[in-house]
C-alpha atoms as a PDB file:
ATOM      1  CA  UNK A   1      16.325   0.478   3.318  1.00  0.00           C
ATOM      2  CA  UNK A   2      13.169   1.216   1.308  1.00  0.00           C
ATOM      3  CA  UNK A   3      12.718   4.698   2.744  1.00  0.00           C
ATOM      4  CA  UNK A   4      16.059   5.002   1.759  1.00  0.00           C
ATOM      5  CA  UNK A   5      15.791   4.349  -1.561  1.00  0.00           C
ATOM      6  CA  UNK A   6      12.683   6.164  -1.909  1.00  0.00           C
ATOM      7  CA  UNK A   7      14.127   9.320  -0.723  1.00  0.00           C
ATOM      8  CA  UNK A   8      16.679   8.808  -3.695  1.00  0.00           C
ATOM      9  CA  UNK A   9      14.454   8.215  -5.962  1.00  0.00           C
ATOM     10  CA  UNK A  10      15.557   4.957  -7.125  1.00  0.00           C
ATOM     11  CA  UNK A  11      13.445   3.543  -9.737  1.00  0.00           C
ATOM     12  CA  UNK A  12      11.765   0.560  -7.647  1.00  0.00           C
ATOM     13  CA  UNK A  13      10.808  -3.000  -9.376  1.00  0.00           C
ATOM     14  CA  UNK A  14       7.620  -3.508 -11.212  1.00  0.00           C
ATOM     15  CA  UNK A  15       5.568  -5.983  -8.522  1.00  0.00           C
ATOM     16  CA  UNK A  16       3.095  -7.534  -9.296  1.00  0.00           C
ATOM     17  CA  UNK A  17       1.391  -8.320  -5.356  1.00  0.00           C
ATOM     18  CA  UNK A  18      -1.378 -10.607  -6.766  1.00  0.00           C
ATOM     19  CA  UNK A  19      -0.271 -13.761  -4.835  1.00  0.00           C
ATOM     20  CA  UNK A  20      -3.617 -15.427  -4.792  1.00  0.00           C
ATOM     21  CA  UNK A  21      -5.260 -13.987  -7.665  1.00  0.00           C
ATOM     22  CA  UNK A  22      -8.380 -11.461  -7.255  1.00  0.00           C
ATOM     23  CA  UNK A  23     -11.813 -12.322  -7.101  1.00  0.00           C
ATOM     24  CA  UNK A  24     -12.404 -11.329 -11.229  1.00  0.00           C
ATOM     25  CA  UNK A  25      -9.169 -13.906 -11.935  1.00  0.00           C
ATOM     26  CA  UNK A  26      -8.095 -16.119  -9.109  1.00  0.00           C
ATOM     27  CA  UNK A  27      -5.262 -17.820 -11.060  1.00  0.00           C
ATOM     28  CA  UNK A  28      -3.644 -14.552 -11.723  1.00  0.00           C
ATOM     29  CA  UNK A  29      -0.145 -14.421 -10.232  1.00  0.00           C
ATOM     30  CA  UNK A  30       2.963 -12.369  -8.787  1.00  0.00           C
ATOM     31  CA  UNK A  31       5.549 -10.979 -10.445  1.00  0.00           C
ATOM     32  CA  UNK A  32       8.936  -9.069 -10.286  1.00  0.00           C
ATOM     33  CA  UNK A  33       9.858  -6.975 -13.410  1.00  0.00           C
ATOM     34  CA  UNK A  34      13.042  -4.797 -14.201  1.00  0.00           C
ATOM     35  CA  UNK A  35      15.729  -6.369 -12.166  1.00  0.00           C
ATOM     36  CA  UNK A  36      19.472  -6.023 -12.944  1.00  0.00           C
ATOM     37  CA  UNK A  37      22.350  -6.339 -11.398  1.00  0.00           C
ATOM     38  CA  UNK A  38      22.588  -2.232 -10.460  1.00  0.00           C
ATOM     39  CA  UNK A  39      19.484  -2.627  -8.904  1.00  0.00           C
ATOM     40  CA  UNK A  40      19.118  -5.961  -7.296  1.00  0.00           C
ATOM     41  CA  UNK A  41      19.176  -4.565  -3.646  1.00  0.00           C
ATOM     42  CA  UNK A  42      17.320  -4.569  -0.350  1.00  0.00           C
ATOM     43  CA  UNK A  43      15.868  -1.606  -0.358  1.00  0.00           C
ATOM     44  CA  UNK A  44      14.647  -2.161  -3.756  1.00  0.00           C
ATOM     45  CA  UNK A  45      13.147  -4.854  -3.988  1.00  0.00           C
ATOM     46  CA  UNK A  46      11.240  -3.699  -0.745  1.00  0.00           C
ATOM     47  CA  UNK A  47      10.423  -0.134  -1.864  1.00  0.00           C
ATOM     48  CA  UNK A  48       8.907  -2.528  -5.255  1.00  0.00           C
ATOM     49  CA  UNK A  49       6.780  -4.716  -2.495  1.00  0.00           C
ATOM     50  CA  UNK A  50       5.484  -1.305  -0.973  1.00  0.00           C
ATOM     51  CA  UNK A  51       4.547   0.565  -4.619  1.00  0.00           C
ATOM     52  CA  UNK A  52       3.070  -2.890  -5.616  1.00  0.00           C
ATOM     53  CA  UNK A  53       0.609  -3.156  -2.823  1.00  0.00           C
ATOM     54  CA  UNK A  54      -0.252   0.484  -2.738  1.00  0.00           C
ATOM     55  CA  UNK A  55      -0.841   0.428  -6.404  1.00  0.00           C
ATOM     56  CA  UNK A  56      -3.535  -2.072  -6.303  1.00  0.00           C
ATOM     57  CA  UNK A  57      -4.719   0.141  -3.823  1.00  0.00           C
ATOM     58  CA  UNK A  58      -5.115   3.225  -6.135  1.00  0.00           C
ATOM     59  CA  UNK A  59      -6.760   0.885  -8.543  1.00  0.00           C
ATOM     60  CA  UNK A  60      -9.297  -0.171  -6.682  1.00  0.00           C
ATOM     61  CA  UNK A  61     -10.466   3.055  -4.836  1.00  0.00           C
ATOM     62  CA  UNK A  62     -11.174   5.693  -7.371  1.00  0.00           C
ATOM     63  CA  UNK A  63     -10.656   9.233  -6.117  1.00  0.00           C
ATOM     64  CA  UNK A  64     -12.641  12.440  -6.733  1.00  0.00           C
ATOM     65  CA  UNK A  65     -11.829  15.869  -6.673  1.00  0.00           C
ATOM     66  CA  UNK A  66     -14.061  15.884  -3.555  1.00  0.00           C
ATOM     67  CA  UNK A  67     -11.403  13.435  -1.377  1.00  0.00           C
ATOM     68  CA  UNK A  68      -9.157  15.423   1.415  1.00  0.00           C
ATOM     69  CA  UNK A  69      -7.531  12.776   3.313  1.00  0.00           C
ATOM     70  CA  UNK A  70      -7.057   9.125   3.664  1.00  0.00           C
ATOM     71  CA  UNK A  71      -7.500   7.174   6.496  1.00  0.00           C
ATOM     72  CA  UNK A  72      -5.006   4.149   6.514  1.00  0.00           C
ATOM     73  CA  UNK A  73      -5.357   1.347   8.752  1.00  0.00           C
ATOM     74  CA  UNK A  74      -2.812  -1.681   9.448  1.00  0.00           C
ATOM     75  CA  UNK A  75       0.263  -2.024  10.715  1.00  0.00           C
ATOM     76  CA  UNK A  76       1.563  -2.260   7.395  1.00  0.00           C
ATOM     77  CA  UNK A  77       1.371   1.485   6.846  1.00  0.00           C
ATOM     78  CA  UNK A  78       1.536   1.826  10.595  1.00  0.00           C
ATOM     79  CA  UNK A  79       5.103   0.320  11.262  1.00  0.00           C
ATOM     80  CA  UNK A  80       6.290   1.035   7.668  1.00  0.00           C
ATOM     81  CA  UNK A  81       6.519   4.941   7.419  1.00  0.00           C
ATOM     82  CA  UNK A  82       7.788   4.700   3.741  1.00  0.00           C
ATOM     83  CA  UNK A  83       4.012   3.314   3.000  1.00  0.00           C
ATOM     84  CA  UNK A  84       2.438   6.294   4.204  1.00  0.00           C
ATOM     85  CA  UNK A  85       4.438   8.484   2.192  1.00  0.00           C
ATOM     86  CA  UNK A  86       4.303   6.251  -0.950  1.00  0.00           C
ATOM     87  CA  UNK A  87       0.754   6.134  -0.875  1.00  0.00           C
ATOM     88  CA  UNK A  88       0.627  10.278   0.068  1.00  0.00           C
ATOM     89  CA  UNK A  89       2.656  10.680  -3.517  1.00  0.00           C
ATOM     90  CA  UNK A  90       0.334   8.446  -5.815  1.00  0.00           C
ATOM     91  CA  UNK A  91      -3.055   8.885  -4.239  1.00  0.00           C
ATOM     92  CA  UNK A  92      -2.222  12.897  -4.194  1.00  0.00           C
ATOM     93  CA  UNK A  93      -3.617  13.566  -0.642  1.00  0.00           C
ATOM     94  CA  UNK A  94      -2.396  13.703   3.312  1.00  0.00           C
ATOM     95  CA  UNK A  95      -2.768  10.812   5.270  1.00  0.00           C
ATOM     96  CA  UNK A  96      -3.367  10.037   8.800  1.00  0.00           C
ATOM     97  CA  UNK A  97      -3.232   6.470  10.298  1.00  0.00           C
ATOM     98  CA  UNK A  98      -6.013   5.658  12.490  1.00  0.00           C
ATOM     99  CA  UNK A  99      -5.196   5.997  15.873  1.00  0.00           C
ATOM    100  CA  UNK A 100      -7.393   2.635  17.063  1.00  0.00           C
ATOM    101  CA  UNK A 101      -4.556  -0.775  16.718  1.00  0.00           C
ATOM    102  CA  UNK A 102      -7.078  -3.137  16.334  1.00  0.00           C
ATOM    103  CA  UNK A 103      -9.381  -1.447  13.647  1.00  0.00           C
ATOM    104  CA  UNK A 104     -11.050  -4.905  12.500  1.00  0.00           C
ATOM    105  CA  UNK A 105     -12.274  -5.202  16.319  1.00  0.00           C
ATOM    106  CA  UNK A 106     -13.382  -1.690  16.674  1.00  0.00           C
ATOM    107  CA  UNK A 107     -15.143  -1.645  13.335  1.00  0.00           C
ATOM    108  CA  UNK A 108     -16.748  -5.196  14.193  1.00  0.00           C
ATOM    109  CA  UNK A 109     -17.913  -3.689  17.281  1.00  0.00           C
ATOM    110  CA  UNK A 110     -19.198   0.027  16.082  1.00  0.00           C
ATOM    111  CA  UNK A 111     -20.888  -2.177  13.055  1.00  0.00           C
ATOM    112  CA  UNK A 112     -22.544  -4.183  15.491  1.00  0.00           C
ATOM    113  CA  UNK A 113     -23.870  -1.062  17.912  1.00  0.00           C
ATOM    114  CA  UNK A 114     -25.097   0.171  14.373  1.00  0.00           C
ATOM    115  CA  UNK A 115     -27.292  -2.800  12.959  1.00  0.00           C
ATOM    116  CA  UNK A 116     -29.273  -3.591  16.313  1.00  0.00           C
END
C-alpha cells in the first residue's frame, strides 16, 4: 500500500520517528502531522513511517559530491522495496542492499579479524 501510494505521488504524513528521543534530546518525541480525512489511509500513513525514518537518515549522514552508491543494510529496506526507492529519491544516488542477512554478525566478526 505504501509503494502504492508512492508511485502516485501522494503527499505522505509529516512523521516524526523519534520514539525515544536522540542522544542530543532524549525526551524528544513522535509525531504525525497533516492528516485529514482524504488522506487518512494505509498506505499513507505507512509511506509517512518510511519518509520519516529515511529522513533522519539523510540528516544524519551528510553526502558529498564524491558519494556513488549506498549500501543499505536491514530488513527494513530489505523486505520493504518502497524504502529503497524512497531513500534512492532523497539521498540522490543508486542503492544496493547488502547481500550478507545478518550484517551485525558479519561486521562483529570482520571487526574482530581486524583489531587482533
Amino acid at each position: 500500500m505504501a509503494y502504492d501510494a508512492y508511485k502516485q505521488n501522494k503527499k505522505p504524513f509529516a512523521v516524526n520517528t523519534l520514539f525515544s528521543g536522540k542522544r542530543s534530546n532524549p525526551n524528544i518525541q513522535g509525531s504525525i502531522l497533516n492528516i485529514t480525512r482524504e488522506n487518512f489511509t494505509p498506505g499513507q500513513l505507512a509511506l509517512g513511517f518510511i519518509c520519516g525514518i529515511c529522513k533522519e537518515l539523510y540528516d544524519f549522514m551528510p553526502i558529498n559530491a564524491e558519494k556513488k552508491l549506498i549500501v543499505a543494510s536491514g530488513n527494513a529496506v530489505r523486505k520493504i522495496p518502497v524504502m529503497k526507492q524512497v531513500i534512492e529519491d532523497m539521498f540522490g544516488l543508486p542503492v544496493q542492499v547488502s547481500y550478507n542477512k545478518k550484517e551485525a554478525s558479519v561486521g562483529a566478526a570482520l571487526f574482530s579479524t581486524a583489531s587482533i
